[in-house]
C-alpha atoms as a PDB file:
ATOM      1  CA  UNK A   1     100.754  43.005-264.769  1.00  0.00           C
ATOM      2  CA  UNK A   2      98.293  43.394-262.101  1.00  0.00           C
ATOM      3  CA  UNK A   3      96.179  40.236-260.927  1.00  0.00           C
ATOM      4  CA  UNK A   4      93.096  40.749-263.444  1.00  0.00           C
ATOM      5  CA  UNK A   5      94.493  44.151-264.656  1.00  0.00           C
ATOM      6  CA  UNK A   6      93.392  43.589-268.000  1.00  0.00           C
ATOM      7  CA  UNK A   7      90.179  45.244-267.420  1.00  0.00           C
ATOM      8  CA  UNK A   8      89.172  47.859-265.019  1.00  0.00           C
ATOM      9  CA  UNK A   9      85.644  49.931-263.744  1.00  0.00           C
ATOM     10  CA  UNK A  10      87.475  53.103-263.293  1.00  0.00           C
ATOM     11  CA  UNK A  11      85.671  56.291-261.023  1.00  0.00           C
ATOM     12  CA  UNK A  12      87.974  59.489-261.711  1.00  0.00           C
ATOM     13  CA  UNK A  13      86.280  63.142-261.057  1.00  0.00           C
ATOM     14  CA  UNK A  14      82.943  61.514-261.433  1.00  0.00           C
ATOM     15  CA  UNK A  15      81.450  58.866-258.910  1.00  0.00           C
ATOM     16  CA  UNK A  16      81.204  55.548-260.616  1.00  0.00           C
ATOM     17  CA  UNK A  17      78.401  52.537-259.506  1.00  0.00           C
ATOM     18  CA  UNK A  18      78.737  48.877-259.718  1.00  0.00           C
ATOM     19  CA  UNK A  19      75.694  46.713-259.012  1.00  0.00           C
ATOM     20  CA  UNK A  20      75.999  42.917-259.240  1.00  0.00           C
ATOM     21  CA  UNK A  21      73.563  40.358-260.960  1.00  0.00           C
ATOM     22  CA  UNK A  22      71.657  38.515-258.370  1.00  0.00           C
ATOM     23  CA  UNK A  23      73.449  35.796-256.709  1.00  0.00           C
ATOM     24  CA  UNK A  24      73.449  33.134-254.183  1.00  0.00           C
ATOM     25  CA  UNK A  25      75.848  33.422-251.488  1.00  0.00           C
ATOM     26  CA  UNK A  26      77.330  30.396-250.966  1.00  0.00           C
ATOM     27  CA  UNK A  27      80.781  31.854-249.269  1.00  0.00           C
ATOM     28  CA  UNK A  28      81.114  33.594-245.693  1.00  0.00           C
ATOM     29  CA  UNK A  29      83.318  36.253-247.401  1.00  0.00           C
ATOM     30  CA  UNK A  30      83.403  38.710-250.386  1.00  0.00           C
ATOM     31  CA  UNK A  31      86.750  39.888-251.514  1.00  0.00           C
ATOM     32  CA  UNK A  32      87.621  42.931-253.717  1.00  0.00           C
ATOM     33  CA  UNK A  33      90.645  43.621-256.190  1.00  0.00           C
ATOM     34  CA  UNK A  34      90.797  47.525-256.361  1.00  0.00           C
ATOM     35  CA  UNK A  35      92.772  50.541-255.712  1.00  0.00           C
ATOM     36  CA  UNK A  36      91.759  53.962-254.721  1.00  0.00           C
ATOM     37  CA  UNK A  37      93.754  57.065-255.671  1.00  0.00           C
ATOM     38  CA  UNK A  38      92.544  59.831-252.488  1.00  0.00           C
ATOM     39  CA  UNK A  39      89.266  58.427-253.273  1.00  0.00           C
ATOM     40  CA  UNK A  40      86.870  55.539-251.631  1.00  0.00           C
ATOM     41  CA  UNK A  41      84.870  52.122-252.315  1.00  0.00           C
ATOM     42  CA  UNK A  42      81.542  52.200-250.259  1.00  0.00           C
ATOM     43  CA  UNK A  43      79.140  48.746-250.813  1.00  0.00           C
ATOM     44  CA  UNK A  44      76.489  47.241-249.425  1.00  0.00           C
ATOM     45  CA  UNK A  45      74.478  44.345-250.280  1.00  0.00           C
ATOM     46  CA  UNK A  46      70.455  44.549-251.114  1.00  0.00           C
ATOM     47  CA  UNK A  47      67.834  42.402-251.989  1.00  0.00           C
ATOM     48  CA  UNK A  48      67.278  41.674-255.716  1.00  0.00           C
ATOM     49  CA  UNK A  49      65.031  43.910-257.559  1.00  0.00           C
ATOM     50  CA  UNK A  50      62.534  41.089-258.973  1.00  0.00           C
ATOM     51  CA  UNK A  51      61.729  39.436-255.350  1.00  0.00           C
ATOM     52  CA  UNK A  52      61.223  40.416-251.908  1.00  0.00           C
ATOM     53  CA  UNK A  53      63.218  39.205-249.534  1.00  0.00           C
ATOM     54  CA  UNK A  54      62.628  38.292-245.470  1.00  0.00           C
ATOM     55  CA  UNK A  55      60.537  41.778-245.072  1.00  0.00           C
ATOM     56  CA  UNK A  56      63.245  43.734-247.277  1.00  0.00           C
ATOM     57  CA  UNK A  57      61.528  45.720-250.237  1.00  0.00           C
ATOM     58  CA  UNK A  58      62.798  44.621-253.237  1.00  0.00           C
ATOM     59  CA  UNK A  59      66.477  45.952-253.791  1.00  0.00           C
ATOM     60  CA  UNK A  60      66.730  48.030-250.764  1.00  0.00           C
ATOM     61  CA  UNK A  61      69.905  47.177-248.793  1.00  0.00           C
ATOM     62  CA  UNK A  62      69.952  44.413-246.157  1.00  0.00           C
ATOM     63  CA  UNK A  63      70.397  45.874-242.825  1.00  0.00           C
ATOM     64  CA  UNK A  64      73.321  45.714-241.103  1.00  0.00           C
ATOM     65  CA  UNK A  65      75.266  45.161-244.308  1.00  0.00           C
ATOM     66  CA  UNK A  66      74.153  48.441-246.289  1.00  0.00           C
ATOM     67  CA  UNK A  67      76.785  51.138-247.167  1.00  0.00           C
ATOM     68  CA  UNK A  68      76.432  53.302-244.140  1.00  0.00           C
ATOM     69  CA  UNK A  69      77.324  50.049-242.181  1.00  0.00           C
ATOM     70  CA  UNK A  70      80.513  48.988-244.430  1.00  0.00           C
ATOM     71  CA  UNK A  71      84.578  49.498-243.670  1.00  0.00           C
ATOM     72  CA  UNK A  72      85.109  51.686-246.245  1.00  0.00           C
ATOM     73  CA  UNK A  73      88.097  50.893-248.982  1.00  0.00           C
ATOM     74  CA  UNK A  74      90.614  53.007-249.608  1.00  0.00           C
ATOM     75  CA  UNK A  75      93.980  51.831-250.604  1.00  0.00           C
ATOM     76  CA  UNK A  76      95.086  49.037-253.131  1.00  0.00           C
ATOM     77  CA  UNK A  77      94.895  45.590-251.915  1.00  0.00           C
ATOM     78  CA  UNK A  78      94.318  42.373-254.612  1.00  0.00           C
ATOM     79  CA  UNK A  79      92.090  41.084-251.766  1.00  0.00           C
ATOM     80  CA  UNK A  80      90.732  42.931-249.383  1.00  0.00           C
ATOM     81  CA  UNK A  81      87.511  41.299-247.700  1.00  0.00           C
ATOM     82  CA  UNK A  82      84.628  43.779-247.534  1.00  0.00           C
ATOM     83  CA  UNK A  83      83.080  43.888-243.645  1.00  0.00           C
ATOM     84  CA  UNK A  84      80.333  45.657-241.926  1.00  0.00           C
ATOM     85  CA  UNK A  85      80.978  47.217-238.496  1.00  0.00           C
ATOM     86  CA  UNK A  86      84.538  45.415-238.187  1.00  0.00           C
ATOM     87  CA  UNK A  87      82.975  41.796-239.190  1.00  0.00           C
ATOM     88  CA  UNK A  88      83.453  40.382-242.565  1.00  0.00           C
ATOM     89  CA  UNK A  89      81.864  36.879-241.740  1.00  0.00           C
ATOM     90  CA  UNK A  90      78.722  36.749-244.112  1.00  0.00           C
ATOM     91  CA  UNK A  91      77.900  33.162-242.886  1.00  0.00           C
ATOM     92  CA  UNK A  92      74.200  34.689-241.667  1.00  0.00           C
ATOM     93  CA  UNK A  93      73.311  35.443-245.370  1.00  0.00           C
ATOM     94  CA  UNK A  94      74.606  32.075-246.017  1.00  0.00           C
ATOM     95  CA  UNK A  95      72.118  30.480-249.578  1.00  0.00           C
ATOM     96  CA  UNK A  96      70.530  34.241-249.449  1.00  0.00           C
ATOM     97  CA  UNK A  97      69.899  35.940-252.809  1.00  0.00           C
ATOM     98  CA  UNK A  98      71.469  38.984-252.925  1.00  0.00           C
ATOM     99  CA  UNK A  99      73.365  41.592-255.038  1.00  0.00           C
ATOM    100  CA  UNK A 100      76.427  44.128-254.253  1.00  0.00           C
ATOM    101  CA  UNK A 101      75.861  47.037-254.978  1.00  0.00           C
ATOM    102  CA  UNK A 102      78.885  49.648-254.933  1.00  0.00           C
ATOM    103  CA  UNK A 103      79.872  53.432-254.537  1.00  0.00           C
ATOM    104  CA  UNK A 104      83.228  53.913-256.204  1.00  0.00           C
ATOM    105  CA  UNK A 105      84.975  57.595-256.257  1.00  0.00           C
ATOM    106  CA  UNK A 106      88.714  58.688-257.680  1.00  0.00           C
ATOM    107  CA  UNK A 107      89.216  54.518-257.499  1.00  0.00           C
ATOM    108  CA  UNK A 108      89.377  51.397-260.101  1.00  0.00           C
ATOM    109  CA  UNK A 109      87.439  47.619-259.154  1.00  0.00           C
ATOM    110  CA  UNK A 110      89.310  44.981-261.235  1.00  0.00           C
ATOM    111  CA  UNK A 111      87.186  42.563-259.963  1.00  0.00           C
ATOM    112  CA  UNK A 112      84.898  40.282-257.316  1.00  0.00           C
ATOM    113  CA  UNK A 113      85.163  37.359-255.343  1.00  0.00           C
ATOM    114  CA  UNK A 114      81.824  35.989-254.367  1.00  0.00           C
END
């Protein structure tokens, strides 16, 4: 049995979304356990809807950490680290409330490690 393979967010012909509670981010990484079959996992991370956030509107993404920034997933790894331009060192957001927000398509997230 897979590492937390009891339970799955699955994307098959349809494109699937995953968006986070609000958090604190008290690690410098975030770490994914999910497989892709042809398809992707695109994420980003974005202020929390209730507050704004350093000049960020309230849940827009954070720049230089929004989807069109990310490494995006595509194979099956129990924990692959989610980076931005090649960097996956989140120590700048550091006791930042944020929230991950995620594109899934033809791919499963079995879970998060924040």
């Amino acid at each position: 049995m897979r590492l937390d393979g009891f339970f799955s967010l699955a994307a098959n012909h349809h494109d699937g979304a995953l968006l986070s509670r609000p958090f604190v981010l008290e690690s410098d990484t975030i770490e994914i356990n999910a497989r892709t079959y042809g398809g992707a996992i695109r994420y980003e991370l974005v202020a929390p809807y209730h507050e704004k956030d350093r000049g960020n509107p309230a849940g827009k993404p954070i720049a230089g950490f929004t989807q069109d920034d990310c490494e995006v997933f595509r194979g099956d790894e129990l924990n692959f680290k989610l980076s931005w331009r090649g960097g996956s060192d989140l120590s700048t957001l550091r006791g930042r409330r944020v929230m991950l927000k995620m594109a899934l398509q033809h791919a499963e997230i079995y879970s998060f490690t924040i």
